[in-house]
Protein backbone atom coordinates (compact mmCIF):
# COMPACT_ATOMS: atom_id res chain seq x y z
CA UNK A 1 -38.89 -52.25 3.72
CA UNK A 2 -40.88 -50.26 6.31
CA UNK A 3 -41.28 -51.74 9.80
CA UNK A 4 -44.05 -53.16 10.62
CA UNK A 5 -46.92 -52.29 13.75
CA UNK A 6 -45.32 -52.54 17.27
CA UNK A 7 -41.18 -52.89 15.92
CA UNK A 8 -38.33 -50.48 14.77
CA UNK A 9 -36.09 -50.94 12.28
CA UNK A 10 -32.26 -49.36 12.44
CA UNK A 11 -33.43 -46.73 10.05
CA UNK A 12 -36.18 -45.52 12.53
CA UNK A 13 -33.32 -45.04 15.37
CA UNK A 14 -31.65 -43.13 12.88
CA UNK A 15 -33.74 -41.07 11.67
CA UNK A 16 -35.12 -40.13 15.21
CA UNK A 17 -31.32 -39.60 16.45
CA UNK A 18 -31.65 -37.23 13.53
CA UNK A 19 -34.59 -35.56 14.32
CA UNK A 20 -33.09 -35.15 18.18
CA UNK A 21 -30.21 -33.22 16.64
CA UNK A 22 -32.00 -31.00 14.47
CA UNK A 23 -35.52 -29.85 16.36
CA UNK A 24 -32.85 -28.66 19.52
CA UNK A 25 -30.91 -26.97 17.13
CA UNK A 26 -33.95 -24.76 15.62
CA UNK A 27 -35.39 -24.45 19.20
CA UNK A 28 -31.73 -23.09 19.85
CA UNK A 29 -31.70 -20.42 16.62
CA UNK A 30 -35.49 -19.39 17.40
CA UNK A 31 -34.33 -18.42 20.92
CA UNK A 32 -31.52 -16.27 19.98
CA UNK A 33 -33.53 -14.83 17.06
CA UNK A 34 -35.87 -13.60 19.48
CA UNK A 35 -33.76 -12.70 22.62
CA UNK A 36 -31.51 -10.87 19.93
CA UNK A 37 -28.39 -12.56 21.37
CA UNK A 38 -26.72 -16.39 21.20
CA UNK A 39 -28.30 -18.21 24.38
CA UNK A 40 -28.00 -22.15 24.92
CA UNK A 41 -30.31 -23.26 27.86
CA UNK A 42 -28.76 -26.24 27.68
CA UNK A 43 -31.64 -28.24 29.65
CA UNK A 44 -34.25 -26.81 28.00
CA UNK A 45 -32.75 -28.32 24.49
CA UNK A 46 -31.81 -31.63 26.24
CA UNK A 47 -35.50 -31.85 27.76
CA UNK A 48 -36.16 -31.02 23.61
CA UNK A 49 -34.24 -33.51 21.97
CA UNK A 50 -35.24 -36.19 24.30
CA UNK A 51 -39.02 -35.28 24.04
CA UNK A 52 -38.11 -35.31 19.84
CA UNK A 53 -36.67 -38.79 19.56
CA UNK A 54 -39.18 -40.40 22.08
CA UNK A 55 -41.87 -38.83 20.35
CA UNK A 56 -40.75 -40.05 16.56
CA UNK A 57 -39.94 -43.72 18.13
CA UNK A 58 -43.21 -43.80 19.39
CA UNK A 59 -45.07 -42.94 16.46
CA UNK A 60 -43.54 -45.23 14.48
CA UNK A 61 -43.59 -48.57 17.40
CA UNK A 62 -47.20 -47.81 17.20
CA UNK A 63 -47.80 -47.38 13.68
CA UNK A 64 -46.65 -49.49 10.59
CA UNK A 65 -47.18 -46.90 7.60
CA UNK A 66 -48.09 -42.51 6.98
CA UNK A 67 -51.96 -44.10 5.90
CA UNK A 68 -52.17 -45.71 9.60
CA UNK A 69 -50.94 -43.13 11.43
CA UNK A 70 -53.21 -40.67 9.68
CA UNK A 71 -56.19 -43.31 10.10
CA UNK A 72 -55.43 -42.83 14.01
CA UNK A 73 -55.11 -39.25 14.24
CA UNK A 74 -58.41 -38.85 12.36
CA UNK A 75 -59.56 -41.93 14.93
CA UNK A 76 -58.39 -39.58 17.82
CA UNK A 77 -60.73 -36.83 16.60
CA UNK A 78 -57.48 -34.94 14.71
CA UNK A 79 -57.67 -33.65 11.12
CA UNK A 80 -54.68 -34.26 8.70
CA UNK A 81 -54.59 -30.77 6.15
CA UNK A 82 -54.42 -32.34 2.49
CA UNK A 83 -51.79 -30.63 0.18
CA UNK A 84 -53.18 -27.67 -1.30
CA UNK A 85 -52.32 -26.39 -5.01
CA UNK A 86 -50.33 -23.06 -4.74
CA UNK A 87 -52.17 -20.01 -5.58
């Protein structure tokens, strides 16, 4: 059962506490790929993971299904890229 426009259901906290953990922990990899060594700027991924879950929790409070959050994206003046066959 999805949730519907302006609530959350426990498996939209989830998955956002999900996406908090991971997107800090690429930000985290992509910074010590390119510095060359293991750094943790441990604000920087805080600010990150806060900015992630918000962001998702959002999205979905304001949204009730992927066809109505595409309809306001394109409504914003966004495009959404279609899947493309493989060449």
């Amino acid at each position: 059962m999805k949730s519907g426009l302006f609530s959350l259901k426990t498996k939209d906290w989830i998955k956002g506490l999900l996406l908090a953990v991971v997107v800090p922990v690429l930000l985290a990899v992509e910074q010590s790929l390119s510095e060359g060594t293991l750094t943790f700027n441990w604000k920087q991924l805080g600010m990150t993971a806060a900015a992630s879950l918000v962001a998702y929790l959002v999205k979905n409070f304001l949204t009730n299904d992927t066809a109505e959050a595409v309809k306001t994206i394109e409504n914003a003046g966004g495009g959404v890229i279609e899947n493309q066959k493989p060449i």
